[in-house]
PDB file of N, CA and C in Angstrom:
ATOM      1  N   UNK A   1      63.812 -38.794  78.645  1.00  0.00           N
ATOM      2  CA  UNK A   1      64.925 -39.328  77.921  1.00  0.00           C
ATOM      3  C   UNK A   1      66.191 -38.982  78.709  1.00  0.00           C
ATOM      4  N   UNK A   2      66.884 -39.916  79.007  1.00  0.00           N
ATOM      5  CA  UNK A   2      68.619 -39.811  79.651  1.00  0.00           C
ATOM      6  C   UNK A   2      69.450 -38.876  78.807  1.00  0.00           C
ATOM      7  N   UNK A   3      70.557 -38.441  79.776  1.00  0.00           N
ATOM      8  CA  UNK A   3      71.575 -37.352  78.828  1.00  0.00           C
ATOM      9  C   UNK A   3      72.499 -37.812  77.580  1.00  0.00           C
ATOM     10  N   UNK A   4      72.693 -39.701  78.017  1.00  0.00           N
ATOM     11  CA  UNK A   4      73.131 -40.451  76.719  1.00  0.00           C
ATOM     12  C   UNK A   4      72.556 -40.421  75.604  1.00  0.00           C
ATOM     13  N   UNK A   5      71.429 -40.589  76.141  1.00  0.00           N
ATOM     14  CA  UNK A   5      69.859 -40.904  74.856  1.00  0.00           C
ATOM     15  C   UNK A   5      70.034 -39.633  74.043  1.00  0.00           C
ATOM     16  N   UNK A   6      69.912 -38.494  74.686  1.00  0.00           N
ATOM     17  CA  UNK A   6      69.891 -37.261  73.660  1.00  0.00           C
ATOM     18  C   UNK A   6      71.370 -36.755  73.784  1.00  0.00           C
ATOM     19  N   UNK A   7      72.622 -37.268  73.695  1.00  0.00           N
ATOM     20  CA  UNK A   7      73.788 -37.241  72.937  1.00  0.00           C
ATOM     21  C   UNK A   7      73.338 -37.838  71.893  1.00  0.00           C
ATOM     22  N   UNK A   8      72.974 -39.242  71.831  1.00  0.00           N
ATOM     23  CA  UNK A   8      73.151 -39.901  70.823  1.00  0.00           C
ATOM     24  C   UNK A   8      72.039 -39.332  69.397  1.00  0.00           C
ATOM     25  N   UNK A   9      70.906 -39.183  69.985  1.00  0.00           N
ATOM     26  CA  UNK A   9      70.010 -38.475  69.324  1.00  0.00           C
ATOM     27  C   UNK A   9      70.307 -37.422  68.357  1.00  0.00           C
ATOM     28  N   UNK A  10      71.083 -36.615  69.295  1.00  0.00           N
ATOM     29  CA  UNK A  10      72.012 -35.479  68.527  1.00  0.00           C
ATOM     30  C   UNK A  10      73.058 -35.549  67.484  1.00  0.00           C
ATOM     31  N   UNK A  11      73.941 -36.335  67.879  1.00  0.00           N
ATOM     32  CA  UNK A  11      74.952 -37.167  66.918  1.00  0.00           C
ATOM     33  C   UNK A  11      73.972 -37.487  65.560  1.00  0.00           C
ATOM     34  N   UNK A  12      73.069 -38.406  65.813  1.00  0.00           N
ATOM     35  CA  UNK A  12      72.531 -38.731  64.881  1.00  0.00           C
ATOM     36  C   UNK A  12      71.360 -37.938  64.023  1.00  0.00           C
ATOM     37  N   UNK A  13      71.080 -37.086  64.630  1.00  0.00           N
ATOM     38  CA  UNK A  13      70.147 -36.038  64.242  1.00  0.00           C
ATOM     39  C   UNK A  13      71.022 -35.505  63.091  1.00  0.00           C
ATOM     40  N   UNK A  14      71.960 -34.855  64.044  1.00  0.00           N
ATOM     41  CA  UNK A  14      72.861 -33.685  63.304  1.00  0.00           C
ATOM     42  C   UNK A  14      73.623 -34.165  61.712  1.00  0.00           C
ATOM     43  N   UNK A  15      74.132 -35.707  62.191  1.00  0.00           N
ATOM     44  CA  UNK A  15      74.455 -36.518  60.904  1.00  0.00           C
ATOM     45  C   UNK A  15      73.463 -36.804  59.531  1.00  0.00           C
ATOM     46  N   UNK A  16      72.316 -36.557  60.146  1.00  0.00           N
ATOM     47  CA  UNK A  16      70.364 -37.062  59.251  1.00  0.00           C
ATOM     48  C   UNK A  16      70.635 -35.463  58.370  1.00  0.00           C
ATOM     49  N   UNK A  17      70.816 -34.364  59.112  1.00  0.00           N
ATOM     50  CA  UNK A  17      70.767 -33.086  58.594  1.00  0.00           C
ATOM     51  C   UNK A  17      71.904 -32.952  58.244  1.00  0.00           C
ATOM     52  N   UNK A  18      72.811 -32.934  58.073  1.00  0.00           N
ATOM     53  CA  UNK A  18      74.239 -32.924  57.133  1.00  0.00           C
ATOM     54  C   UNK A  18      73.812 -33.904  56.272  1.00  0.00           C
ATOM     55  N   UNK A  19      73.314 -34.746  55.907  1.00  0.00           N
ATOM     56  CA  UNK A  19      73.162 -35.734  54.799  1.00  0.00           C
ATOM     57  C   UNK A  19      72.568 -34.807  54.074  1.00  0.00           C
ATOM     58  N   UNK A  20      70.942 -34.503  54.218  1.00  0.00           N
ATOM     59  CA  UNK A  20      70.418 -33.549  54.109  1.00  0.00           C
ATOM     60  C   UNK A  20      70.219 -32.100  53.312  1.00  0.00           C
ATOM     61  N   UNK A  21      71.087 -31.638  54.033  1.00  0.00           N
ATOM     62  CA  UNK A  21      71.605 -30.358  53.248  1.00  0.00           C
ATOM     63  C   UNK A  21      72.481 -30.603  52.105  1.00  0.00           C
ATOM     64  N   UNK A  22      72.627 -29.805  51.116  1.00  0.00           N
ATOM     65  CA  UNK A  22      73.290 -30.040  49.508  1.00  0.00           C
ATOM     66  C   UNK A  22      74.782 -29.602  50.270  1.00  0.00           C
ATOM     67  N   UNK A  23      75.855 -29.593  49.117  1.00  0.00           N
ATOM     68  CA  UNK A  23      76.891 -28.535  49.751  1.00  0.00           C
ATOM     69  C   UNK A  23      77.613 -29.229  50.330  1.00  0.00           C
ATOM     70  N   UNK A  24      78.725 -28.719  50.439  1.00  0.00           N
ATOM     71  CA  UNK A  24      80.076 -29.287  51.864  1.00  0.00           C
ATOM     72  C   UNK A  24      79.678 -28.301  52.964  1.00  0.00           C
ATOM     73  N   UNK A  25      79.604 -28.889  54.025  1.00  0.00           N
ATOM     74  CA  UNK A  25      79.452 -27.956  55.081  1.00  0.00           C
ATOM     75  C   UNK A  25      80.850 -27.733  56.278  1.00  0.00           C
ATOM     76  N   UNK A  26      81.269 -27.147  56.446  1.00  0.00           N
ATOM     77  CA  UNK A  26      82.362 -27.222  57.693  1.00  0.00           C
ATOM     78  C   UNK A  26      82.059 -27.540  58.441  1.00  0.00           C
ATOM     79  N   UNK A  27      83.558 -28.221  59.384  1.00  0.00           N
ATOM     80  CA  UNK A  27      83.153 -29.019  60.781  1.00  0.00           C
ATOM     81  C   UNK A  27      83.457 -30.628  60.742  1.00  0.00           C
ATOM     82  N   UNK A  28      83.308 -31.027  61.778  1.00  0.00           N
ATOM     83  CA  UNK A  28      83.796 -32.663  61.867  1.00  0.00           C
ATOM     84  C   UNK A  28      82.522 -33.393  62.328  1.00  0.00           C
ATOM     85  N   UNK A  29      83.047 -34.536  63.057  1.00  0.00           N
ATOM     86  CA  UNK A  29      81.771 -35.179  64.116  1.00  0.00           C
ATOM     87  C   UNK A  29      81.892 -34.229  65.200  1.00  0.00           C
ATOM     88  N   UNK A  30      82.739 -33.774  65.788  1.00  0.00           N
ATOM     89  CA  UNK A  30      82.483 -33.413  67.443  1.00  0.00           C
ATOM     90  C   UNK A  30      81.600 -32.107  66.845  1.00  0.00           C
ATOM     91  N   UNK A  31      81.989 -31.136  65.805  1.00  0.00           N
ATOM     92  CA  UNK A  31      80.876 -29.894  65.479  1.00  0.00           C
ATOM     93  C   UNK A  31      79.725 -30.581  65.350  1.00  0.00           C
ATOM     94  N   UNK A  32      79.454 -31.738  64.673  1.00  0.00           N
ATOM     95  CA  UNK A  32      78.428 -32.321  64.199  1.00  0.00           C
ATOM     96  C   UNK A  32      77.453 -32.604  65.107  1.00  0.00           C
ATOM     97  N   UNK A  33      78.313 -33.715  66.395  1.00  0.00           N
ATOM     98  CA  UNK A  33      77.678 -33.714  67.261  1.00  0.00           C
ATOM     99  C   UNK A  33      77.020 -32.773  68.764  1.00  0.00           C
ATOM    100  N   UNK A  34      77.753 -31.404  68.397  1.00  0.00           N
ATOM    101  CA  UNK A  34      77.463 -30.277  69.123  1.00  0.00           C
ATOM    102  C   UNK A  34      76.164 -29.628  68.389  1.00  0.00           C
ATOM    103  N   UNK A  35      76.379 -28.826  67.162  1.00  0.00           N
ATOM    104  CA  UNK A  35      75.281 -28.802  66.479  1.00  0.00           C
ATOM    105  C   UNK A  35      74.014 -29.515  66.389  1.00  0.00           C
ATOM    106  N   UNK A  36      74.049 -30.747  66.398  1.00  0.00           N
ATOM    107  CA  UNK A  36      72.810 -31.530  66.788  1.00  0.00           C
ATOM    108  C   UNK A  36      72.168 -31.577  68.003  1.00  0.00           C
ATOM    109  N   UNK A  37      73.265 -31.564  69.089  1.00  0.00           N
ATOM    110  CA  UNK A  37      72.614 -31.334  70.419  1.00  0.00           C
ATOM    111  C   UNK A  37      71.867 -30.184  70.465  1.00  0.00           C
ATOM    112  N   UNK A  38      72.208 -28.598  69.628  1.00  0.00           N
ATOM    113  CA  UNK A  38      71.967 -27.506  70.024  1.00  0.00           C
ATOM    114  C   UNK A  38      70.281 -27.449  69.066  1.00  0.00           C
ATOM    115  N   UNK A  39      70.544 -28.479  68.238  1.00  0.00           N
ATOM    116  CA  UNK A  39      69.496 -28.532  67.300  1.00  0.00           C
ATOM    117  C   UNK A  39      68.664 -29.270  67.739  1.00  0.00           C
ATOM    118  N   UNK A  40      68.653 -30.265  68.488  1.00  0.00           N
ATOM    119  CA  UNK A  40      67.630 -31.177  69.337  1.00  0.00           C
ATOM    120  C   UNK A  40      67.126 -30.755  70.160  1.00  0.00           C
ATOM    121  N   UNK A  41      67.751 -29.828  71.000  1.00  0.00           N
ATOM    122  CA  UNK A  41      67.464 -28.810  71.920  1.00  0.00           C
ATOM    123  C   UNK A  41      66.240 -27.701  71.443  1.00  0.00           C
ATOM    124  N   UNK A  42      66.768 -27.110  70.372  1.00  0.00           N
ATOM    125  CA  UNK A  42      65.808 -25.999  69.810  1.00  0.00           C
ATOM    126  C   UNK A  42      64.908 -27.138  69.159  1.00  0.00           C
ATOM    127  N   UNK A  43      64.639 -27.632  68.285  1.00  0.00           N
ATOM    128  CA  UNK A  43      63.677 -28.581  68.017  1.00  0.00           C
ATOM    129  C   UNK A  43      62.790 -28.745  68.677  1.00  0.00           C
ATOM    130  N   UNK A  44      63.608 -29.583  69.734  1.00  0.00           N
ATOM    131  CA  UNK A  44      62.061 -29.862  71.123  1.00  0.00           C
ATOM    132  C   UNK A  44      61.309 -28.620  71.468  1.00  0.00           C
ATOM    133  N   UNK A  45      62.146 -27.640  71.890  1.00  0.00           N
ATOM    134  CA  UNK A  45      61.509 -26.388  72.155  1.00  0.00           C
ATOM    135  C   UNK A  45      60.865 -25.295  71.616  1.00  0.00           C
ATOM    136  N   UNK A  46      60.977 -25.365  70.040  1.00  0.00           N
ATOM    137  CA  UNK A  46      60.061 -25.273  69.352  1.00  0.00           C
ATOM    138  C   UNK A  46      58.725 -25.798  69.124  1.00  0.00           C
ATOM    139  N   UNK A  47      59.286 -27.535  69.529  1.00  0.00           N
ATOM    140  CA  UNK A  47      57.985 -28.227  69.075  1.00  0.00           C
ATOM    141  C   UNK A  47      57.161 -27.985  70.477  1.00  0.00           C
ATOM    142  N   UNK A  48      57.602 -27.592  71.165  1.00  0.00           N
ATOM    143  CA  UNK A  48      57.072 -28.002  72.832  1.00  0.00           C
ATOM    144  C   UNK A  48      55.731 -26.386  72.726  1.00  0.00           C
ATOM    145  N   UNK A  49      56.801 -25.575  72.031  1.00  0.00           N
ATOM    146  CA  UNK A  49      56.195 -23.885  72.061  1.00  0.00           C
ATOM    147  C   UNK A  49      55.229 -24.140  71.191  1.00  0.00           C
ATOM    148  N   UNK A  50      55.100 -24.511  69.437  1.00  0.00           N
ATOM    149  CA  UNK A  50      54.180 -24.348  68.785  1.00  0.00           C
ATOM    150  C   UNK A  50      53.260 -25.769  68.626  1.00  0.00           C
ATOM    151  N   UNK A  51      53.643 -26.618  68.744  1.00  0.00           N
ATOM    152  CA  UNK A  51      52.743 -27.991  68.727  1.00  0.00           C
ATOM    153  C   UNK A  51      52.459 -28.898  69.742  1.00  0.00           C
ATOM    154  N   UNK A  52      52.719 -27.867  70.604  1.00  0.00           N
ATOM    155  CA  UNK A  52      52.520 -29.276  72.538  1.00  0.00           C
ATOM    156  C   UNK A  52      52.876 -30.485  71.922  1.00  0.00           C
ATOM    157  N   UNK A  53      54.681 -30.570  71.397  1.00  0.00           N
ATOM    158  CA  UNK A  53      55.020 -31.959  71.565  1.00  0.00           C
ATOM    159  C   UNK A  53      56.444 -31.414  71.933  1.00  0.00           C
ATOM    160  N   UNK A  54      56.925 -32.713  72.816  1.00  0.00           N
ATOM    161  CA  UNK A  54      58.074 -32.434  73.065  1.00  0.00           C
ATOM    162  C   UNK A  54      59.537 -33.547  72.370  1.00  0.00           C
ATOM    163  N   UNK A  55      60.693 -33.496  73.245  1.00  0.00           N
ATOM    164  CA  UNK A  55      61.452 -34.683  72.988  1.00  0.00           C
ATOM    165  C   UNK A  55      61.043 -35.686  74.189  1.00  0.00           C
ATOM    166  N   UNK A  56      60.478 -36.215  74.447  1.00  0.00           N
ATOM    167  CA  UNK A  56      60.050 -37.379  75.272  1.00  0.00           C
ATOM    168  C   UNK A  56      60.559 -38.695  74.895  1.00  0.00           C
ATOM    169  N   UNK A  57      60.214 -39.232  74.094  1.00  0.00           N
ATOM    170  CA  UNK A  57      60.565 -40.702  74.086  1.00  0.00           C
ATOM    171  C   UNK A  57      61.840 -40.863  72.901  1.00  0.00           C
ATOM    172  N   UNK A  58      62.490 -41.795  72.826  1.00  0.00           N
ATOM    173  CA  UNK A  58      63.752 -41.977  71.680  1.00  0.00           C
ATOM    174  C   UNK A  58      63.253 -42.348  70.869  1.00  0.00           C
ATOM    175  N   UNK A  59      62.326 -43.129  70.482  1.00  0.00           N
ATOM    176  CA  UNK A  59      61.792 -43.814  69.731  1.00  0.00           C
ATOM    177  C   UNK A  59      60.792 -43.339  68.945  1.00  0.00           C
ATOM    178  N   UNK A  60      60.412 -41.918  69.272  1.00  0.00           N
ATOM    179  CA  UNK A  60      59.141 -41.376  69.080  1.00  0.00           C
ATOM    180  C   UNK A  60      59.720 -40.695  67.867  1.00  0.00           C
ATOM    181  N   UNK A  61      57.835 -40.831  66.192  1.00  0.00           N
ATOM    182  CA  UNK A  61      59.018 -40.197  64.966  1.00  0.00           C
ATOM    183  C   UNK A  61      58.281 -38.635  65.260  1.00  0.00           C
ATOM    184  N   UNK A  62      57.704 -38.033  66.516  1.00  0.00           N
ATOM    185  CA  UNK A  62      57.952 -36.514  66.221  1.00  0.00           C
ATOM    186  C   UNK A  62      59.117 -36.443  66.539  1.00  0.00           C
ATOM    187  N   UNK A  63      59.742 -37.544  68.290  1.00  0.00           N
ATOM    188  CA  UNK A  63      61.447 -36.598  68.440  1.00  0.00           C
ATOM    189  C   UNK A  63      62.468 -36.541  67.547  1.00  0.00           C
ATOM    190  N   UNK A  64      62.122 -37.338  66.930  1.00  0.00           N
ATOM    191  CA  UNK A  64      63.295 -37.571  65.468  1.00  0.00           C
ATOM    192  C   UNK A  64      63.331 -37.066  64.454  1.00  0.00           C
ATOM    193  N   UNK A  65      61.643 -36.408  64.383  1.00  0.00           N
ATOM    194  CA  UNK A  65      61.510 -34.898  63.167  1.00  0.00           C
ATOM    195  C   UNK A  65      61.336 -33.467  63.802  1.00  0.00           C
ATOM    196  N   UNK A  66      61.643 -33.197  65.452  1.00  0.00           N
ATOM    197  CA  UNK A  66      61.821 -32.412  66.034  1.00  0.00           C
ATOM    198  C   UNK A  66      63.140 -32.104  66.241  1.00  0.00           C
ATOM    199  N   UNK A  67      63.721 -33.046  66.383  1.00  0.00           N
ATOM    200  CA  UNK A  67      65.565 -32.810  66.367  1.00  0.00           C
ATOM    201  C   UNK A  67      66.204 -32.853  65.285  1.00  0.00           C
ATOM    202  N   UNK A  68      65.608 -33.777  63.584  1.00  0.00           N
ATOM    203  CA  UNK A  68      66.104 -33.650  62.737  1.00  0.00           C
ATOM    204  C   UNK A  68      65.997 -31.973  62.168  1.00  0.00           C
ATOM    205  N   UNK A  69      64.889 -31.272  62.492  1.00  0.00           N
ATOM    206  CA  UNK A  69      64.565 -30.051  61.693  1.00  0.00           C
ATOM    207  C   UNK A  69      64.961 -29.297  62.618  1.00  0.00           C
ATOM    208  N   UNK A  70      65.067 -29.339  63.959  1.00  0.00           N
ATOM    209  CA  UNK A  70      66.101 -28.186  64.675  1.00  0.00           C
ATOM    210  C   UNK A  70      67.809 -28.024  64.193  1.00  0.00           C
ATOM    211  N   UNK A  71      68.189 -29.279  63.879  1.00  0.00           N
ATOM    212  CA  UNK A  71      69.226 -29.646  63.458  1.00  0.00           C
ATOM    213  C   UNK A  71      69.804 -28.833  61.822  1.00  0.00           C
ATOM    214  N   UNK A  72      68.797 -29.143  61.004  1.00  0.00           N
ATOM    215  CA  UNK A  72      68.918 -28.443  59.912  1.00  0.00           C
ATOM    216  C   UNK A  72      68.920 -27.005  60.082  1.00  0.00           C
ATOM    217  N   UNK A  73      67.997 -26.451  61.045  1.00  0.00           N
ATOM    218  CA  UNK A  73      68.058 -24.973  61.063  1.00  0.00           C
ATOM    219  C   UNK A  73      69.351 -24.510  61.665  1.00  0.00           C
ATOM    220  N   UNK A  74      69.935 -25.213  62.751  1.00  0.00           N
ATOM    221  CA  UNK A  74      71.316 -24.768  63.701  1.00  0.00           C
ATOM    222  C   UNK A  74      72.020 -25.174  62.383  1.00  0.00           C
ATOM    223  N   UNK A  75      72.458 -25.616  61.461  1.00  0.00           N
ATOM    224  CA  UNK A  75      73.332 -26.105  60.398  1.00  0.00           C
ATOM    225  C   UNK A  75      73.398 -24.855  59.507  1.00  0.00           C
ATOM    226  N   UNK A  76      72.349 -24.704  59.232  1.00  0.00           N
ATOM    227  CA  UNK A  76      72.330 -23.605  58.071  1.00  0.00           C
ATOM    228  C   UNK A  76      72.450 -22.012  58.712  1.00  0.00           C
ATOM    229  N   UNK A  77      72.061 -22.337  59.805  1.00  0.00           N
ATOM    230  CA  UNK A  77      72.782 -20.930  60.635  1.00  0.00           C
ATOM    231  C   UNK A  77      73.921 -21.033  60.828  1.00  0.00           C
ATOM    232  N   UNK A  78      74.969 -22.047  60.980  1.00  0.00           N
ATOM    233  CA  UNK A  78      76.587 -21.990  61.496  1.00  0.00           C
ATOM    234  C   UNK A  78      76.973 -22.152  59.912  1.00  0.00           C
ATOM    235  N   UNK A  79      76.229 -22.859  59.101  1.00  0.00           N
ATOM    236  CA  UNK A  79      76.424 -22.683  57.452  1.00  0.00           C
ATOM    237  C   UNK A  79      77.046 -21.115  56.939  1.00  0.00           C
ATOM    238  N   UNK A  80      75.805 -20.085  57.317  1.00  0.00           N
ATOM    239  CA  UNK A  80      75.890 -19.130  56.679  1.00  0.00           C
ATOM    240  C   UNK A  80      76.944 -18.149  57.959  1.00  0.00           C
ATOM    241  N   UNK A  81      76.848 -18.598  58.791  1.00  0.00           N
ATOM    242  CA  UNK A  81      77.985 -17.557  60.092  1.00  0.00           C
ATOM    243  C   UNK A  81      79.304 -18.054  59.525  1.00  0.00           C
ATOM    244  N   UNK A  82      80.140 -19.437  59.089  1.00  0.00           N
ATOM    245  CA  UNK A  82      81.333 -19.980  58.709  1.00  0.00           C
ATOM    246  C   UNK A  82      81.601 -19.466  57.475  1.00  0.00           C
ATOM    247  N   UNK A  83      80.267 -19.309  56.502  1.00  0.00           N
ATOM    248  CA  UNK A  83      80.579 -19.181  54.912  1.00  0.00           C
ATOM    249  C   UNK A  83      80.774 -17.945  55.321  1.00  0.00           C
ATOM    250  N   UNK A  84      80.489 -16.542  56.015  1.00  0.00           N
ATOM    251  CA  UNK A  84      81.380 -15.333  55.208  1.00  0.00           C
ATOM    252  C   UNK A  84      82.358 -15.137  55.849  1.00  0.00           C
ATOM    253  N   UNK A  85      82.581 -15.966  56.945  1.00  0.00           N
ATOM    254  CA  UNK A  85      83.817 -15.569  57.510  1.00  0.00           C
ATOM    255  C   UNK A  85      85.319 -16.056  56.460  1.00  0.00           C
ATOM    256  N   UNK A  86      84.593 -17.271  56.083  1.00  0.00           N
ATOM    257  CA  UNK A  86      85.609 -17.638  55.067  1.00  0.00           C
ATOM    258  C   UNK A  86      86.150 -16.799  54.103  1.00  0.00           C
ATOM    259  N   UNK A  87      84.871 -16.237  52.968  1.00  0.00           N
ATOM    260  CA  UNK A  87      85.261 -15.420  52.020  1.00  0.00           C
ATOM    261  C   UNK A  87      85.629 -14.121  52.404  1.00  0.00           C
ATOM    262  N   UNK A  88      85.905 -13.822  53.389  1.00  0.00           N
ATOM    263  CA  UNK A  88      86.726 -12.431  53.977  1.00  0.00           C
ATOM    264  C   UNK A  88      87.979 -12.556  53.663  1.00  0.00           C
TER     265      UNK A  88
END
């Protein structure tokens, strides 16, 4: 997959998992679309570590439930790192 392909992937990943999650979450598109990259990233490499699958094709629905659920996990980790900084 090209470095466009998994921008866009990410963008849209990260947007699938902000829908997703309950809650207001902090952040814009550009967090959104950083977070997703970082989440598409860990995704694949999770999936690559525990299920010999990777992000390979765009089209493919593991890369799109490999980056959607990396995505959710990087979310709810910058979720809970933003939420106590707030209530300080």
């Amino acid at each position: 997959m090209g470095f466009f392909a998994f921008l866009i992937l990410g963008l849209l990943a990260g947007a699938i998992a902000k829908l997703i999650l309950p809650g207001k979450q902090s952040g814009g598109w550009f967090v959104t679309l950083l977070l997703g990259v970082v989440g598409a990233m860990l995704g694949g490499w999770l999936g690559g570590l525990l299920f010999n699958v990777g992000l390979d094709s765009f089209f493919s629905l593991s890369t799109w439930a490999l980056a959607i659920g990396g995505s959710l996990v990087v979310l709810l980790i910058y979720g809970a790192i933003t939420g106590r900084r707030s209530r300080a």
